[in-house]
C-alpha atoms as a PDB file:
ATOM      1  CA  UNK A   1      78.773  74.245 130.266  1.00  0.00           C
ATOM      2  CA  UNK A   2      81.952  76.209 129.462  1.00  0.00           C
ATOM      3  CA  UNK A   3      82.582  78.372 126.381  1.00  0.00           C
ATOM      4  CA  UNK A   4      84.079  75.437 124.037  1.00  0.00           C
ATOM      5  CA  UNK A   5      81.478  72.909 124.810  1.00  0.00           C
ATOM      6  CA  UNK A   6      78.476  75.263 124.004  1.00  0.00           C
ATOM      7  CA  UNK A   7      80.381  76.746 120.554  1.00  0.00           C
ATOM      8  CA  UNK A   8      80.625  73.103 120.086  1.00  0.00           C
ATOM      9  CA  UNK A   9      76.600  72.133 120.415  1.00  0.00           C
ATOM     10  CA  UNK A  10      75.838  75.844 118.532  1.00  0.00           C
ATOM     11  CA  UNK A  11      78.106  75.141 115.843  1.00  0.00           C
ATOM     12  CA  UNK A  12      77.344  71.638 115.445  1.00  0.00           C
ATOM     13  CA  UNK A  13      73.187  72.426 115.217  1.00  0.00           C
ATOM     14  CA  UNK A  14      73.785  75.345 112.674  1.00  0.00           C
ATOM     15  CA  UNK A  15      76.073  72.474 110.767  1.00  0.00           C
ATOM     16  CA  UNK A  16      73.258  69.877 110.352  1.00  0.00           C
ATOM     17  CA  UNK A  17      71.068  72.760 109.226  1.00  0.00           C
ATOM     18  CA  UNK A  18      73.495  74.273 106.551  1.00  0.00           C
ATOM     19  CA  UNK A  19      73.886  69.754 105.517  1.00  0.00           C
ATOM     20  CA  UNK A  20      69.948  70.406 104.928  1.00  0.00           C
ATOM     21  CA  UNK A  21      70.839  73.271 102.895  1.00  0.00           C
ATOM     22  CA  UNK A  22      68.029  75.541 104.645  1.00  0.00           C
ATOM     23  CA  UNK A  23      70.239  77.790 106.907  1.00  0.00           C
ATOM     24  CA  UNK A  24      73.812  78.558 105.496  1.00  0.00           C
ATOM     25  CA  UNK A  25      74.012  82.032 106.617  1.00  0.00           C
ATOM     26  CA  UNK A  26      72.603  81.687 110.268  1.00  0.00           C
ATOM     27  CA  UNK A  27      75.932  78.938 110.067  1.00  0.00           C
ATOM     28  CA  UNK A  28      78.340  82.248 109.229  1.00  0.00           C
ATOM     29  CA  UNK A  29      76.483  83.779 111.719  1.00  0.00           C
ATOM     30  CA  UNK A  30      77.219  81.396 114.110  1.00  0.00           C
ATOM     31  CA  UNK A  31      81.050  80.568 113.122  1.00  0.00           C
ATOM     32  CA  UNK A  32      81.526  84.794 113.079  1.00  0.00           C
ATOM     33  CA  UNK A  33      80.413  84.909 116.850  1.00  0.00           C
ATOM     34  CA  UNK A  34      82.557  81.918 118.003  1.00  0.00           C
ATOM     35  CA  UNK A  35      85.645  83.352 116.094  1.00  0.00           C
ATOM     36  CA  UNK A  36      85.041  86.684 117.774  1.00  0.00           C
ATOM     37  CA  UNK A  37      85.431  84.950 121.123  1.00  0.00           C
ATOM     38  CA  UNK A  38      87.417  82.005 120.516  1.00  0.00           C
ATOM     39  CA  UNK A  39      89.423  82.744 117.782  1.00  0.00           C
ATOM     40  CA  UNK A  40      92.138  79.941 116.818  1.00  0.00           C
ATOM     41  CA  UNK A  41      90.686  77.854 119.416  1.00  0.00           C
ATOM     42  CA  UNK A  42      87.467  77.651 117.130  1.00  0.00           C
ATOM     43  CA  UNK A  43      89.622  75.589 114.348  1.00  0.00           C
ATOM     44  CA  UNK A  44      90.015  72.759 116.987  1.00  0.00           C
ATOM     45  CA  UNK A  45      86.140  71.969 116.865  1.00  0.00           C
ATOM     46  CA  UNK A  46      85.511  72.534 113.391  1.00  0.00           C
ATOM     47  CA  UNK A  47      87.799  70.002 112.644  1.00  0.00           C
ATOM     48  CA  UNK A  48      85.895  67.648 115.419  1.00  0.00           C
ATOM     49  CA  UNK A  49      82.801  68.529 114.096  1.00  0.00           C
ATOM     50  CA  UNK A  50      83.965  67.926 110.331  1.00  0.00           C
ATOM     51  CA  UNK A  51      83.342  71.011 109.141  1.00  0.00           C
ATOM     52  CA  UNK A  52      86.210  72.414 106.984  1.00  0.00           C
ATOM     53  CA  UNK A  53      88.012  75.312 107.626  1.00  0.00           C
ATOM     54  CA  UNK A  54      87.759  76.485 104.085  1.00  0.00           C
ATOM     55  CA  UNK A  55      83.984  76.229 103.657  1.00  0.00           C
ATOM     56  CA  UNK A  56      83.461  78.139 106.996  1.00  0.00           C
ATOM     57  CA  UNK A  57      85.224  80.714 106.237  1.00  0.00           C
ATOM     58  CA  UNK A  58      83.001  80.743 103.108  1.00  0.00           C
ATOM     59  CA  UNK A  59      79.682  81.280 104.666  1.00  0.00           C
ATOM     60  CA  UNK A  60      81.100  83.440 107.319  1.00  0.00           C
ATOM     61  CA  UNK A  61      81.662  85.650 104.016  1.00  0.00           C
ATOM     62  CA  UNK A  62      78.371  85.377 102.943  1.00  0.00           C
ATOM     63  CA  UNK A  63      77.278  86.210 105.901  1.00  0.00           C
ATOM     64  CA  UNK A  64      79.360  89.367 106.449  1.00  0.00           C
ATOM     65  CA  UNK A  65      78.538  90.098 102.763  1.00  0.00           C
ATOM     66  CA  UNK A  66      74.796  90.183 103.705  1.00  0.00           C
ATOM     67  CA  UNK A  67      75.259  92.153 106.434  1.00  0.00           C
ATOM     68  CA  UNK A  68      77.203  94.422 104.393  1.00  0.00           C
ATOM     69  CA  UNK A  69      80.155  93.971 106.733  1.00  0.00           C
ATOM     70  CA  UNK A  70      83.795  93.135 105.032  1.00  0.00           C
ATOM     71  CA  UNK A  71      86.732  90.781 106.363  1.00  0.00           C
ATOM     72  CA  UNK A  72      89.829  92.994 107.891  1.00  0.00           C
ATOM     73  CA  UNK A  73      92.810  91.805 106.365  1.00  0.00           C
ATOM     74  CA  UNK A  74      96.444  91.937 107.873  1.00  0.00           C
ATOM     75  CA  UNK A  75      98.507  94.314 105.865  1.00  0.00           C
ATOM     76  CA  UNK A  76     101.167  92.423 103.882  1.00  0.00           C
ATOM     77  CA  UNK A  77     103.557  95.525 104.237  1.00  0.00           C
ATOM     78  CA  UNK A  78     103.335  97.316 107.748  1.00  0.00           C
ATOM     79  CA  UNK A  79     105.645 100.110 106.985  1.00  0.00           C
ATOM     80  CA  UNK A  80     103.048 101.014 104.070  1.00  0.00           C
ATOM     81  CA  UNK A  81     100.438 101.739 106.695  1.00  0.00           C
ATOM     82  CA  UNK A  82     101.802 105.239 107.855  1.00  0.00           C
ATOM     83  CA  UNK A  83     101.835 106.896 104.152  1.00  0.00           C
ATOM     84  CA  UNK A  84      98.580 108.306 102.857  1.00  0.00           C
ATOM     85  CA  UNK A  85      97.986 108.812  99.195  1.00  0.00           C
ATOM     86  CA  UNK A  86      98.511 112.499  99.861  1.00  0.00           C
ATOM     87  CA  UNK A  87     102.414 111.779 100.916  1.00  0.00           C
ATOM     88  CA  UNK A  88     103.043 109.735  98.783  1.00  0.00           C
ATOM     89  CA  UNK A  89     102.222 111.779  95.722  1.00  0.00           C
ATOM     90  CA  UNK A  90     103.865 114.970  97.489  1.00  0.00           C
ATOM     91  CA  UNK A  91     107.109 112.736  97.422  1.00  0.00           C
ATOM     92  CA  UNK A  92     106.419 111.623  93.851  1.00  0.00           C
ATOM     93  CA  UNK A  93     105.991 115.254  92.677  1.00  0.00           C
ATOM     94  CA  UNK A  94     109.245 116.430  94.692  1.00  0.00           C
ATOM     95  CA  UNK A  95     111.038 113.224  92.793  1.00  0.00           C
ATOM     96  CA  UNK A  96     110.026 114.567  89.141  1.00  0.00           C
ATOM     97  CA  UNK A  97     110.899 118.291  90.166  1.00  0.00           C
ATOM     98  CA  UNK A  98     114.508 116.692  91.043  1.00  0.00           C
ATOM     99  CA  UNK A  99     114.831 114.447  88.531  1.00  0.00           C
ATOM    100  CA  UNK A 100     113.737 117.277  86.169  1.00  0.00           C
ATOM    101  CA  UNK A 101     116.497 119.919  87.070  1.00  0.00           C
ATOM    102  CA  UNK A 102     119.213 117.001  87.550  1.00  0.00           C
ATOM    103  CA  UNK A 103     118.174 115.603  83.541  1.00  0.00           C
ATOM    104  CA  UNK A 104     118.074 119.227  82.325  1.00  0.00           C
ATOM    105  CA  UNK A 105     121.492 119.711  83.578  1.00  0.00           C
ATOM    106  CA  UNK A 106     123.072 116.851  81.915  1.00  0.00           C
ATOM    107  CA  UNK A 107     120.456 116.873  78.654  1.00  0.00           C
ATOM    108  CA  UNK A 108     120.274 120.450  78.116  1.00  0.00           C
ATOM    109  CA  UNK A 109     119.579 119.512  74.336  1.00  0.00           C
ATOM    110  CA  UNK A 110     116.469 117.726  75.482  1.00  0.00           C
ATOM    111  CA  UNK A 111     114.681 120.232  77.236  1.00  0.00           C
ATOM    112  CA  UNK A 112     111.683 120.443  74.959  1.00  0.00           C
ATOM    113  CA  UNK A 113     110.802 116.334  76.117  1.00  0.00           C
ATOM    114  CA  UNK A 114     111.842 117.016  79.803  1.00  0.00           C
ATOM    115  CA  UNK A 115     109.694 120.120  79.983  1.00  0.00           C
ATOM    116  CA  UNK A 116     106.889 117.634  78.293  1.00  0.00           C
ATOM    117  CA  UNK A 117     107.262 114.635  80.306  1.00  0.00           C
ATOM    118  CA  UNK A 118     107.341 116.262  83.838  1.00  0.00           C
ATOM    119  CA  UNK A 119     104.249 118.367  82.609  1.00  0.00           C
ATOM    120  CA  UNK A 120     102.932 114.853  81.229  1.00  0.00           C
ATOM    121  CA  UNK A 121     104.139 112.860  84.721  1.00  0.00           C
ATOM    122  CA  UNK A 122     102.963 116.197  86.901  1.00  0.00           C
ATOM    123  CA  UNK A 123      99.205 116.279  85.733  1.00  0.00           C
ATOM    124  CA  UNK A 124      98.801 112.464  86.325  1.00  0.00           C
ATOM    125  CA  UNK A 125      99.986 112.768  89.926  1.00  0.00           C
ATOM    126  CA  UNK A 126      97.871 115.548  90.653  1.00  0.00           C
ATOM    127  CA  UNK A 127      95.038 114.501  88.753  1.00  0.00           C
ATOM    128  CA  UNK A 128      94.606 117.248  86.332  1.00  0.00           C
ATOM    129  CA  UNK A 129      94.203 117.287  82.841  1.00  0.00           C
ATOM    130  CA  UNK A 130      96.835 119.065  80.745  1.00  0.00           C
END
């Protein structure tokens, strides 16, 4: 028996047990296992077996839930992945430091709400009370 036929018979018994609504999470057990090892190729028999995709994937939560596992999911913007919180708030504070001395060169009138708002901008980013 190769690897698709016997995810087939597992997933197919832990169906019929999840129809008779005594073993839904032993199914997410089951469906996590074969999508470790089969991955897209376990879509194929759910669909054979009539089991949709969308309920699956619903007890596999459940069961990852009880197991207090969670789902890894693909970032949506890759070139976010290198910056930390830490650079990214040392290039927000730089910003407001430039921004500050650029407006207070060509607002020097308003230098009393500049001072305020960087202070005001400053303490949020750093996460300090004024």
């Amino acid at each position: 028996m190769n690897k698709i036929q016997q995810a087939e018979q597992e997933l197919a018994q832990a169906w019929e047990r999840v129809k008779d609504e005594t073993e839904g999470l032993s199914f997410g057990e089951t469906c996590c296992k074969w999508s470790a090892e089969l991955g897209e190729s376990l879509y194929p028999l759910w669909k054979k077996l009539g089991i949709t995709p969308t309920v699956a994937h619903w007890w596999m939560g459940r069961y990852k839930a009880s197991k207090g596992l969670k789902d890894l999911h693909k970032e949506k913007r890759p070139n976010r992945g290198s910056n930390t919180f830490d650079e990214i708030q040392q290039t927000a504070l730089k910003l407001i430091s430039a921004g500050f001395k650029a407006l207070s060169k060509q607002e020097p009138e308003n230098q009393r709400l500049l001072q305020a708002a960087k202070d005001w901008a400053h303490s949020r980013l750093s996460r300090t009370d004024l």
